[in-house]
Protein backbone atom coordinates (compact mmCIF):
# COMPACT_ATOMS: atom_id res chain seq x y z
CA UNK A 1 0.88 123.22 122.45
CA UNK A 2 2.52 123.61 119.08
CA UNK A 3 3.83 126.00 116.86
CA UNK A 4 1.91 126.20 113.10
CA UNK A 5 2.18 128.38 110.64
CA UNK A 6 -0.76 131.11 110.47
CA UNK A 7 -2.07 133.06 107.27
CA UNK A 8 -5.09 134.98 106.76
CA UNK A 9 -6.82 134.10 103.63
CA UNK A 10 -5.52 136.03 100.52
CA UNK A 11 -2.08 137.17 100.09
CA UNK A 12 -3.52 141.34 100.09
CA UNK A 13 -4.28 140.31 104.02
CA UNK A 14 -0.89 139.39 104.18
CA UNK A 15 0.48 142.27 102.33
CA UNK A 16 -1.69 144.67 104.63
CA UNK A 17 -0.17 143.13 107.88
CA UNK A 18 3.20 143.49 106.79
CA UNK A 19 2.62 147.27 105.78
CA UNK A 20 1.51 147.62 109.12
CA UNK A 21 4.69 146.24 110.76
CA UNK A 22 6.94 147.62 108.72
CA UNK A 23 5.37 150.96 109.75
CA UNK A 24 6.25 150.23 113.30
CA UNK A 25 8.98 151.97 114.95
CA UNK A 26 12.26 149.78 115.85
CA UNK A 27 11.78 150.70 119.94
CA UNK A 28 7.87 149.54 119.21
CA UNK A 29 9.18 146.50 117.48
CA UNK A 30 11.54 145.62 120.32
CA UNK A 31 8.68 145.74 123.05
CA UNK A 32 6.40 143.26 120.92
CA UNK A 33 9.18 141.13 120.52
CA UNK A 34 9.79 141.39 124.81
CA UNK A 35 6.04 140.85 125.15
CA UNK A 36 5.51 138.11 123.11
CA UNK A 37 8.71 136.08 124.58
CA UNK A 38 7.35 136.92 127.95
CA UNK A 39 3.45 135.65 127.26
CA UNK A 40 4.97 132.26 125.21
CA UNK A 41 9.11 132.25 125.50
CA UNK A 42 8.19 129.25 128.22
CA UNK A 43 5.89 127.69 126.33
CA UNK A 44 7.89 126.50 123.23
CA UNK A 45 11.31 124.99 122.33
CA UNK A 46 13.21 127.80 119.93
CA UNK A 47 10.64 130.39 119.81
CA UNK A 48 12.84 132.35 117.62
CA UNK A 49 14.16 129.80 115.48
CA UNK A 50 10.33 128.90 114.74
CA UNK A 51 9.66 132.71 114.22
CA UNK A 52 12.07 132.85 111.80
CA UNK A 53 10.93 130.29 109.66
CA UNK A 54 7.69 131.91 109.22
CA UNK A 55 9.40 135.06 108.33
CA UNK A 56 11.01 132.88 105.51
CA UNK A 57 7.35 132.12 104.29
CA UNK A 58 6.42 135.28 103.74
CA UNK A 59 10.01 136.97 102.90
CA UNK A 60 8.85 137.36 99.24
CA UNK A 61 6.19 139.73 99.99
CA UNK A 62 8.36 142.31 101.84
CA UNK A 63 10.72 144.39 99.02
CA UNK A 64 13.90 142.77 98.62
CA UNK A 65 15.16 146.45 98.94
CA UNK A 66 13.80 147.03 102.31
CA UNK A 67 16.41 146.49 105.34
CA UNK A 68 15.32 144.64 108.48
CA UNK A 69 16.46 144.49 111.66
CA UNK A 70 16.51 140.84 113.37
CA UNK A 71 14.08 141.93 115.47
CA UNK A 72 11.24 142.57 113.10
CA UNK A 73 12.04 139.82 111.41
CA UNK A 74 11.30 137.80 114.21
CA UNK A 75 8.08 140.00 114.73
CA UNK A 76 6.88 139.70 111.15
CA UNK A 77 7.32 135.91 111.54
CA UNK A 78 5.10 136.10 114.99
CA UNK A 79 2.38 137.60 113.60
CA UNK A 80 2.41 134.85 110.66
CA UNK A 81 2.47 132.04 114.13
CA UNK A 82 -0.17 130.44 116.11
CA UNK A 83 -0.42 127.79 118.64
CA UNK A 84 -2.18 124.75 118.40
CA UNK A 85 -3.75 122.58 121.57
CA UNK A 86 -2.79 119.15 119.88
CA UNK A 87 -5.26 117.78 123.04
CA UNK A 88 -7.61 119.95 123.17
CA UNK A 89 -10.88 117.56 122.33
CA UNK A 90 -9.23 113.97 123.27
CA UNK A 91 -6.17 111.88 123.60
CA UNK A 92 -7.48 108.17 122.83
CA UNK A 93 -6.91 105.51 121.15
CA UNK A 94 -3.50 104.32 122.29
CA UNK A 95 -0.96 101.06 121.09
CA UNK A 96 2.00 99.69 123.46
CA UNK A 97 5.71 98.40 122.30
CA UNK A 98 8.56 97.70 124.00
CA UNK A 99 11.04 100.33 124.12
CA UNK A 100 13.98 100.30 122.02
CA UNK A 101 16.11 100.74 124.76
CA UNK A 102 15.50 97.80 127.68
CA UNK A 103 18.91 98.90 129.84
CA UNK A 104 19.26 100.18 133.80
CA UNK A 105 16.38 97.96 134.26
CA UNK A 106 15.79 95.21 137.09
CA UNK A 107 15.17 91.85 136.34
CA UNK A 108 11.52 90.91 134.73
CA UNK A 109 10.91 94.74 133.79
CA UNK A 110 10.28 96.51 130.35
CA UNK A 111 10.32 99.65 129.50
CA UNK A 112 7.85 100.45 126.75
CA UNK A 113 6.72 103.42 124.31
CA UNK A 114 1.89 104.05 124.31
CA UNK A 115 1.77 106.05 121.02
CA UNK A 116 -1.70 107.75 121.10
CA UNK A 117 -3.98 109.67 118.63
CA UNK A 118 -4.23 113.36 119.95
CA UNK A 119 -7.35 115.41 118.72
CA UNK A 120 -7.25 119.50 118.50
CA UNK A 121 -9.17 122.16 116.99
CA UNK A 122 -10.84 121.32 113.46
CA UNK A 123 -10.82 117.14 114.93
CA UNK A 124 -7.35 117.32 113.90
CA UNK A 125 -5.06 114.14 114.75
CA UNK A 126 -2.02 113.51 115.03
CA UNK A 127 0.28 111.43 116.96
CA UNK A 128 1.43 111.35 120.33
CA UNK A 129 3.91 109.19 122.69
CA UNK A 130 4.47 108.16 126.51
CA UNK A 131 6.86 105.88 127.98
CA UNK A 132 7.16 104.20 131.40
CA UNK A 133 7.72 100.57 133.13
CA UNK A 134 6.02 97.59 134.06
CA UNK A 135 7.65 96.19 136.75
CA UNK A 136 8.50 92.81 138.00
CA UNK A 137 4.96 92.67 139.65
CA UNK A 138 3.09 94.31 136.55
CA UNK A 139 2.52 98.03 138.55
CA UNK A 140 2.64 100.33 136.06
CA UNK A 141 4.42 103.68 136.11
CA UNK A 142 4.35 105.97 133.71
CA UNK A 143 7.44 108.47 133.39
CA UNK A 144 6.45 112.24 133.33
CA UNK A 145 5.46 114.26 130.44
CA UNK A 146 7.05 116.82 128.71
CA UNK A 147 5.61 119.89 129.57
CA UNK A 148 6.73 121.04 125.79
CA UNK A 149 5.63 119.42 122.57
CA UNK A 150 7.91 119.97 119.61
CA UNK A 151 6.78 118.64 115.84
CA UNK A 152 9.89 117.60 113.99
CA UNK A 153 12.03 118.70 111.22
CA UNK A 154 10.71 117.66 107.46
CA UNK A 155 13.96 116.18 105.63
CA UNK A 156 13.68 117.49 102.41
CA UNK A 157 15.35 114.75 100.32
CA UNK A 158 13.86 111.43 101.94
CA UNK A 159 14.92 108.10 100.44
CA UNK A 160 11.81 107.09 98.19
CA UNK A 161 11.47 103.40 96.84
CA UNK A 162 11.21 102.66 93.43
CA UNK A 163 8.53 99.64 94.20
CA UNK A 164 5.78 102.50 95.90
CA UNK A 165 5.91 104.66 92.64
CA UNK A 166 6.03 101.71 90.17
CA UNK A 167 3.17 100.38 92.46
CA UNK A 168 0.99 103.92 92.77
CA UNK A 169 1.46 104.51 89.09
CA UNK A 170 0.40 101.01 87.94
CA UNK A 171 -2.51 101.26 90.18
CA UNK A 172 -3.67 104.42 88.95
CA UNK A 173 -3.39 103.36 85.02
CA UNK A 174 -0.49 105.54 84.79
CA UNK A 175 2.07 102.79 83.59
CA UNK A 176 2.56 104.58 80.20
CA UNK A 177 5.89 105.54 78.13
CA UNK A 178 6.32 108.50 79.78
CA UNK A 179 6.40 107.58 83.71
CA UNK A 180 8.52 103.97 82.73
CA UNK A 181 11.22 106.43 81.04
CA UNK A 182 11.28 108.35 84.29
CA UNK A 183 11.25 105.22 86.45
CA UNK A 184 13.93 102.97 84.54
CA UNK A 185 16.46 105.94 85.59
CA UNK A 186 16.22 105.83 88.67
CA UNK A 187 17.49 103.11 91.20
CA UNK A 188 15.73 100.67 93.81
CA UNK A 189 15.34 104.08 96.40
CA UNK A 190 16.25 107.57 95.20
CA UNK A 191 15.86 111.32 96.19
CA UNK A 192 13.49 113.80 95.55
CA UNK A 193 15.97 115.48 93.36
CA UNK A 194 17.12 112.61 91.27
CA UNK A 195 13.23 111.84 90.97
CA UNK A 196 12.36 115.71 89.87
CA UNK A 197 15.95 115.57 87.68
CA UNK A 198 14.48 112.42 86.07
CA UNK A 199 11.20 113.77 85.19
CA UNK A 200 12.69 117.15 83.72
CA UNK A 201 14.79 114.54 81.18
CA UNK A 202 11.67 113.07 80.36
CA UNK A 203 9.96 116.18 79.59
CA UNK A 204 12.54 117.15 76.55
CA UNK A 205 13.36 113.31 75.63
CA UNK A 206 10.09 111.09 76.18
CA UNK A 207 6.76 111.46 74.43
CA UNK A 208 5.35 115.08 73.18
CA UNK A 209 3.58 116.69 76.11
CA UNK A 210 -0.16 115.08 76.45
CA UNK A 211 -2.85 115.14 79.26
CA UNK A 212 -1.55 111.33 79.66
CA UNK A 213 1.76 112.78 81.19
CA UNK A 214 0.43 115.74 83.00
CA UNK A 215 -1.67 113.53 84.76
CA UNK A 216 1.51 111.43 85.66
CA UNK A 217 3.38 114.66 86.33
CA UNK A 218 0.32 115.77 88.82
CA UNK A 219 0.28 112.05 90.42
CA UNK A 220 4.00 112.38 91.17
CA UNK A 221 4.21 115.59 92.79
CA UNK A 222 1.37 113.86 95.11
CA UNK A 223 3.23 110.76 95.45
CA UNK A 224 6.28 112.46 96.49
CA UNK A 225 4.43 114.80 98.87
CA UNK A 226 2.48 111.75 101.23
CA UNK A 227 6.25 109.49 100.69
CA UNK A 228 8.27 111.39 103.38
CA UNK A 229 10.55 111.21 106.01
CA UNK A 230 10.79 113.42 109.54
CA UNK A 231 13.72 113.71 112.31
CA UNK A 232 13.60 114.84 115.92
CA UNK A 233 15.95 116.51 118.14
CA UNK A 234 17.49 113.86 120.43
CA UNK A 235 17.66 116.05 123.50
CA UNK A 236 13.44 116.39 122.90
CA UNK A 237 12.06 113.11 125.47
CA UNK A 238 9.44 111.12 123.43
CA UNK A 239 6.36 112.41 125.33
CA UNK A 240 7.50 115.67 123.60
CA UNK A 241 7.81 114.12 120.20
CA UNK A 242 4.44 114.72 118.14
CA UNK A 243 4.19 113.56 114.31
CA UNK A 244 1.52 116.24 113.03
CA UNK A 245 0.06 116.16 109.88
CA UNK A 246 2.61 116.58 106.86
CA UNK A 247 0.95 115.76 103.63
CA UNK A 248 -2.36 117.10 101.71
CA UNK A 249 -3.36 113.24 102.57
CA UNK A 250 -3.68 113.60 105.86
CA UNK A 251 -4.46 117.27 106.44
CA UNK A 252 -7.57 116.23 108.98
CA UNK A 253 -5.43 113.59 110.69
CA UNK A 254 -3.31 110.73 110.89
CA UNK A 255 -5.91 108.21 112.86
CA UNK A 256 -5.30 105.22 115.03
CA UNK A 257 -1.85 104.35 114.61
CA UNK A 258 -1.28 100.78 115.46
CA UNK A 259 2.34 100.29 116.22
CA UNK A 260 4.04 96.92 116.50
CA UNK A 261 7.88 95.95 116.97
CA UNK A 262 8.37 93.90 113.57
CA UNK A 263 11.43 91.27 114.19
CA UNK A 264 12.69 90.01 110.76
CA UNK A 265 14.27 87.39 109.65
CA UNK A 266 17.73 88.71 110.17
CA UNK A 267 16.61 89.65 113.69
CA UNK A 268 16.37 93.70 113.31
CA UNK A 269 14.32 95.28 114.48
CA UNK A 270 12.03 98.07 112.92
CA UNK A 271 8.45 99.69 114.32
CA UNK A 272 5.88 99.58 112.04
CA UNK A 273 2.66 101.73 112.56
CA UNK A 274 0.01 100.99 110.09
CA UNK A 275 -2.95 104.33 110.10
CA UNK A 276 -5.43 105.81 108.36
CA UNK A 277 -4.42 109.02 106.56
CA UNK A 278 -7.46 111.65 106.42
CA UNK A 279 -7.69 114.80 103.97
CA UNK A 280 -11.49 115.75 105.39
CA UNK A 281 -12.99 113.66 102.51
CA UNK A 282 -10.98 111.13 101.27
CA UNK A 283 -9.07 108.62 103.90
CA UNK A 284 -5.68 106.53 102.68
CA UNK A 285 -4.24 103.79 104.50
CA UNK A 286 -0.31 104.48 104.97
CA UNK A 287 2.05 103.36 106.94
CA UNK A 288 5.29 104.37 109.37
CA UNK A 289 8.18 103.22 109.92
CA UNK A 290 11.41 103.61 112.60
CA UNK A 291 13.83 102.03 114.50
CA UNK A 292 14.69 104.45 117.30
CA UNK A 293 11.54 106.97 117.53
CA UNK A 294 13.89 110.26 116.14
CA UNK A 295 13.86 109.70 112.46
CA UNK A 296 10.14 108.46 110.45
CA UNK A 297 9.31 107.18 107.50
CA UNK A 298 5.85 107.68 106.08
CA UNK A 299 5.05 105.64 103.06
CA UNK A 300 1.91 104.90 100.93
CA UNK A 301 0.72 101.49 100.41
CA UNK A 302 -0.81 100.14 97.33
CA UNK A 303 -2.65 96.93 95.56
CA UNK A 304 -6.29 96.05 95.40
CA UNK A 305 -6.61 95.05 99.11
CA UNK A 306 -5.62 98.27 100.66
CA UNK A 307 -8.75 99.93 101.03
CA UNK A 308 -11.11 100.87 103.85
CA UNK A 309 -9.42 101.51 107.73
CA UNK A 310 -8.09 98.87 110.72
CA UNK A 311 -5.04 97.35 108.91
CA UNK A 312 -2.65 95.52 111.26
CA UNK A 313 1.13 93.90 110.54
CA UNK A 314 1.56 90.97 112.30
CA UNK A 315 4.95 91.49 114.54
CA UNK A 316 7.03 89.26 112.08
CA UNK A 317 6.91 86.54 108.45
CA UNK A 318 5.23 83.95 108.51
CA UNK A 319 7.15 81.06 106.10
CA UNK A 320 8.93 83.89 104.32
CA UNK A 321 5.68 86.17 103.57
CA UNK A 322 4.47 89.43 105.27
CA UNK A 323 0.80 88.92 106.57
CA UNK A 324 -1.62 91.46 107.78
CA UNK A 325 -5.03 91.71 109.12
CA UNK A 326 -7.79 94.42 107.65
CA UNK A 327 -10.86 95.10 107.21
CA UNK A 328 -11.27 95.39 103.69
CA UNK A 329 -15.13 95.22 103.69
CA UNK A 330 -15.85 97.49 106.80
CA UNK A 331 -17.50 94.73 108.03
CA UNK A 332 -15.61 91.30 108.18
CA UNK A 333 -11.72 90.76 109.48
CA UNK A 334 -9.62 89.67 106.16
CA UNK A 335 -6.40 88.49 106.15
CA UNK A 336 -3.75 88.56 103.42
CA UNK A 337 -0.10 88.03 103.06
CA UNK A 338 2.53 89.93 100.70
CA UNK A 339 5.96 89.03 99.29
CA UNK A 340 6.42 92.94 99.54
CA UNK A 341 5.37 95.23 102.45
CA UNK A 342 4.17 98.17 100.78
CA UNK A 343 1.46 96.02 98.21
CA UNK A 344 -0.94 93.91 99.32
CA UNK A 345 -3.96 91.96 97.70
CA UNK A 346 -5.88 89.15 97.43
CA UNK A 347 -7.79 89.21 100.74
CA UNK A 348 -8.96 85.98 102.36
CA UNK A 349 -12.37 86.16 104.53
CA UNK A 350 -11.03 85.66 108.24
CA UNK A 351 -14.03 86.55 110.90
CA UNK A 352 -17.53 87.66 110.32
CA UNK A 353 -20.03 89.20 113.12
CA UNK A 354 -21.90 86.51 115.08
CA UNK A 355 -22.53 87.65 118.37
CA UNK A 356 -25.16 91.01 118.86
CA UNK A 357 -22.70 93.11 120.52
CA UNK A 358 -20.70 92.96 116.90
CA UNK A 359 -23.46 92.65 114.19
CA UNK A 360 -22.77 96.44 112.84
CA UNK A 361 -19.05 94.99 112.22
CA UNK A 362 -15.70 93.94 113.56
CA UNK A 363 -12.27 95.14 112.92
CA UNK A 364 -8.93 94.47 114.60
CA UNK A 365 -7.48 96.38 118.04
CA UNK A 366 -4.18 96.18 116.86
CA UNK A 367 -0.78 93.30 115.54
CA UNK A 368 -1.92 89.82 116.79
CA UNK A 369 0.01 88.92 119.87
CA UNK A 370 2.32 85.84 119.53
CA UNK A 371 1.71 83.19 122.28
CA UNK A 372 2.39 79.44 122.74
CA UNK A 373 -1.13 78.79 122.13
CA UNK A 374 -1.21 80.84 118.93
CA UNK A 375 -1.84 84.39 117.43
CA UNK A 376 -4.22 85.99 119.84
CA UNK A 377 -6.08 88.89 117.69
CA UNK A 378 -7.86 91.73 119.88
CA UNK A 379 -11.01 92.78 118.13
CA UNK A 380 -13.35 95.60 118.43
CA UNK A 381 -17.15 94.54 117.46
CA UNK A 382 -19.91 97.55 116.85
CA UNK A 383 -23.54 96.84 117.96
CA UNK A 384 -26.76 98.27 119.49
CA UNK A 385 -26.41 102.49 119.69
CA UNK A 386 -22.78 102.54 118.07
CA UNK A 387 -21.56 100.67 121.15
CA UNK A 388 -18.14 99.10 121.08
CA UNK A 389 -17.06 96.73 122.71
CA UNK A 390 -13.57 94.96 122.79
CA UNK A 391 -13.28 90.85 121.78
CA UNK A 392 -10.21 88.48 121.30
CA UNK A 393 -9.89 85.69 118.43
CA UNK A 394 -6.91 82.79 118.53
CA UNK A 395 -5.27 81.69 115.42
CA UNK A 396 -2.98 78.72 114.37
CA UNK A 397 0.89 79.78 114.41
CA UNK A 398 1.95 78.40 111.38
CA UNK A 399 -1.90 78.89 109.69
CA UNK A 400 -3.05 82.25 110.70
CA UNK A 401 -6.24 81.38 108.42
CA UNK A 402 -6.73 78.96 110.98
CA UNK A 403 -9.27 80.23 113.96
CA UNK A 404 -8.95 78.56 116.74
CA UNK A 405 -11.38 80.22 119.44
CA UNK A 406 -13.23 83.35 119.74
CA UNK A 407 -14.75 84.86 122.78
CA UNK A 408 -18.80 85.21 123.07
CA UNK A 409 -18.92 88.09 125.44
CA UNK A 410 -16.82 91.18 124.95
CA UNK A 411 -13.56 90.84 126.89
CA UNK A 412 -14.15 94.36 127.90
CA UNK A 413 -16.72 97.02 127.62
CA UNK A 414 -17.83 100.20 129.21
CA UNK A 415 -19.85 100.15 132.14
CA UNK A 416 -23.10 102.29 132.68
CA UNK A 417 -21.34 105.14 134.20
CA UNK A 418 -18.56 105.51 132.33
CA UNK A 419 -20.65 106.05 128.86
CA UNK A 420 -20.46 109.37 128.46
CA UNK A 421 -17.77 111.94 126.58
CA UNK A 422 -16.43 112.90 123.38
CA UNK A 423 -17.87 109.91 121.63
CA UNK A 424 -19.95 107.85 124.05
CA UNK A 425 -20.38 104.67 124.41
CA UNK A 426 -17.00 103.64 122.40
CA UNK A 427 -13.85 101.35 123.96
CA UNK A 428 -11.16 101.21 121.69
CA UNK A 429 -7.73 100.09 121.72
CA UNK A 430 -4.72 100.13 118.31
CA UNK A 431 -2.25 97.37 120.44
CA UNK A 432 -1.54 95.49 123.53
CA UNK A 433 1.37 92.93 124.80
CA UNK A 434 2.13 90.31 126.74
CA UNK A 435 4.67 90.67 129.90
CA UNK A 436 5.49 88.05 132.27
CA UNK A 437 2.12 86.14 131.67
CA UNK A 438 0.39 89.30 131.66
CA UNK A 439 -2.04 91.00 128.76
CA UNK A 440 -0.77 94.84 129.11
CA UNK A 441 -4.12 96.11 127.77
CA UNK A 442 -4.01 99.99 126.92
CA UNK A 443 -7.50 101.48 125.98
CA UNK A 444 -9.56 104.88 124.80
CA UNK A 445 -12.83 105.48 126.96
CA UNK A 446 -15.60 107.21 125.06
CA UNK A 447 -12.23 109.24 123.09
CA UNK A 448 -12.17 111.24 125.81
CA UNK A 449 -9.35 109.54 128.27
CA UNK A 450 -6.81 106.30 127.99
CA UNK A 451 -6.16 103.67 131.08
CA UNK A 452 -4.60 100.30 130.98
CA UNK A 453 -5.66 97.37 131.60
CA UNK A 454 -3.68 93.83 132.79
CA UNK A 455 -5.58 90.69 132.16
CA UNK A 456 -4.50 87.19 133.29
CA UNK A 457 -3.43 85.65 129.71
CA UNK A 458 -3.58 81.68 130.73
CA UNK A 459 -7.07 82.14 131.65
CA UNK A 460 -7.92 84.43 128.23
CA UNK A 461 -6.98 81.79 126.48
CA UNK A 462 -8.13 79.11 128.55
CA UNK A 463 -11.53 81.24 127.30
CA UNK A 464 -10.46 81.17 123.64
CA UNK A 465 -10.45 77.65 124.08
CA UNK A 466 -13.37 76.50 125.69
């Protein structure tokens, strides 16, 4: 359950329910406030701090001459409060990673992080976590939930780089005078302030004003607002961490987030989550980025070959170059490589549907796995009465272009009694790894509940290469 801000439509509603408060006595206002932290003080993480920041939202409506007490502050911000069941219609859809920290473990264990796409009221996603261990003798065990879910704090200068906006604006045939005299002051990454200070220069030294630049002007503010960066609480455990919609992007949900552990060259280590941000109409494909699971980046991506959903990273370069798979088409499995992480283009055909269970189309299940034998790609295919079915490609190491098996029946599917629930007949899985041997499978039945699955991985490929 979270905590999201609540207005009626029209700010007269909210005018006439402050009225009404402020008409309140202050021993009425004190029992709300004890009732309302009795029905939901146990349900939430700083009630009153949350409370308050509503307040703040609707502070300009209430006479700056008018005295309140704490205590209807905290009520006016209540009223302005709801709660929202981020699991209400399904939890699905889930990706595995190691966990950034491996220590107090035995020998031949990992610890690891399932991120997983939660749906609520209005289908609205967002993202979820769970951690555990896979021991020694691959049991699974799954370390309890927080019974509190806690969305995190919005930083309101994130870093922003340069190559996104030059990207975006290029992209968008916004390149002109105007945007290059804001750009060429500003360094490789800046603020939000040194962006906004920038633009205000350009406005009273650049180019007369022109529906040119207020379309620029209008693209940046959006730019700015889906570019942004969010921090948790330490002391809040990751199954209490939950990244809900920010952005006017993604104000229907951020979708099947496929998270991989992304070693570079230097050996860091950063988590990348590629997924599909949805506005009700429109989707864009974005991307995340961490190192620890407290602090997020969320960036935009750009270039001709970022379009449609299903785009993967593979887990590190291959000869110098960034490579991910997509499916540009929403039908076929492309694959293209980048010099830089946020632009992509040039897509090169990779698989096409041969077998019925995938002639609708095929799409990646998350970051090919890295194996001895090669990259072994999890796909979903689409056939017959929307059914989906999960596959498994191998590619060449060093030539990911390279196939060098495919399976002809699904790896996995659902069985006749398990078809039914939120969306029947539909198996569906955003990233698996390998442990000891061992395919650590993690997968969304019908979008309605997530298991895991371990799969001998000699004898999957040993099928990938028959």
């Amino acid at each position: 359950m979270l905590i999201r801000p609540f207005f009626p439509t029209g700010p007269g509603r909210v005018k006439e329910i402050i009225e009404r408060i402020l008409a309140l006595g202050e021993f009425e206002v004190k029992a709300q406030l004890d009732r309302l932290r009795l029905e939901s003080g146990d349900r939430h993480t700083d009630l009153d701090g949350a409370w308050l920041r509503q307040f703040d939202r609707v502070r300009a409506h209430v006479s700056k001459h008018t005295a309140l007490s704490e205590n209807r502050r905290l009520v006016l911000g209540a009223y302005f409060t709801g709660e929202y069941a981020i699991e209400s219609a399904a939890l699905f859809n889930p990706s595995i990673v190691p966990h950034p920290d491996q220590t107090n473990l035995e020998e031949g264990e990992l610890r690891f992080v399932l991120s997983l796409r939660a749906v609520g009221e209005g289908h609205i996603s967002s993202i979820e976590f769970r951690t555990g261990i896979i021991r020694r003798n691959h049991a699974l065990e799954m370390d309890r939930t927080s019974r509190l879910a806690t969305a995190p704090e919005v930083d309101p200068e994130p870093t922003l780089p340069k190559s996104i906006f030059t990207h975006k604006l290029n992209e968008n045939g916004l390149g002109n005078n105007w945007s290059k005299f804001v750009m060429d002051r500003l360094g490789h990454a800046f603020s939000r302030s040194e962006l906004f200070d920038a633009m205000h220069r350009a406005s009273h030294e650049a180019q007369p004003d022109s529906e040119d630049v207020r379309r620029t002007i209008e693209f940046l503010h959006w730019l700015v607002e889906a570019n942004y960066e969010v921090n948790f609480n330490s002391a809040i455990p990751i199954s209490g961490r939950v990244i809900f919609p920010v952005s006017l992007n993604e104000t229907n949900g951020m979708e099947d987030a496929r998270f991989v552990r992304f070693v570079d060259e230097d050996q860091s280590a950063t988590y990348y989550a590629t997924y599909t941000a949805y506005n009700g109409r429109l989707i864009q494909p974005q991307l995340i980025s961490t190192s620890d699971f407290l602090k997020f980046r969320v960036s935009t991506l750009a270039g001709p070959a970022i379009q449609n959903k299903g785009m993967a990273l593979f887990p590190k370069r291959i000869h110098g170059r960034y490579a991910m798979l997509s499916r540009y088409d929403d039908q076929n499995l492309f694959l293209m490589f980048s010099e830089d992480l946020y632009f992509w283009r040039d897509p090169s055909l990779l698989l096409q549907p041969c077998q019925p269970w995938e002639f609708v189309k095929i799409g990646n299940c998350g970051s090919p796995i890295e194996t001895e034998a090669g990259w072994l790609v999890l796909t979903h295919g689409v056939g017959p009465m929307r059914k989906y079915c999960l596959g498994a490609a191998l590619l060449d190491l060093e030539d990911p272009s390279e196939v060098l098996g495919r399976l002809k029946e699904p790896l996995l599917e659902t069985a006749p009694e398990r078809r039914d629930g939120y969306v029947p007949n539909v198996i569906y899985t955003c990233g698996a790894l390998v442990h000891r041997g061992q395919l650590v499978l993690p997968y969304g039945l019908n979008d309605s509940v997530t298991t895991i699955a371990t799969i001998e991985l000699e004898a999957l490929l040993a099928a990938l290469g028959s």
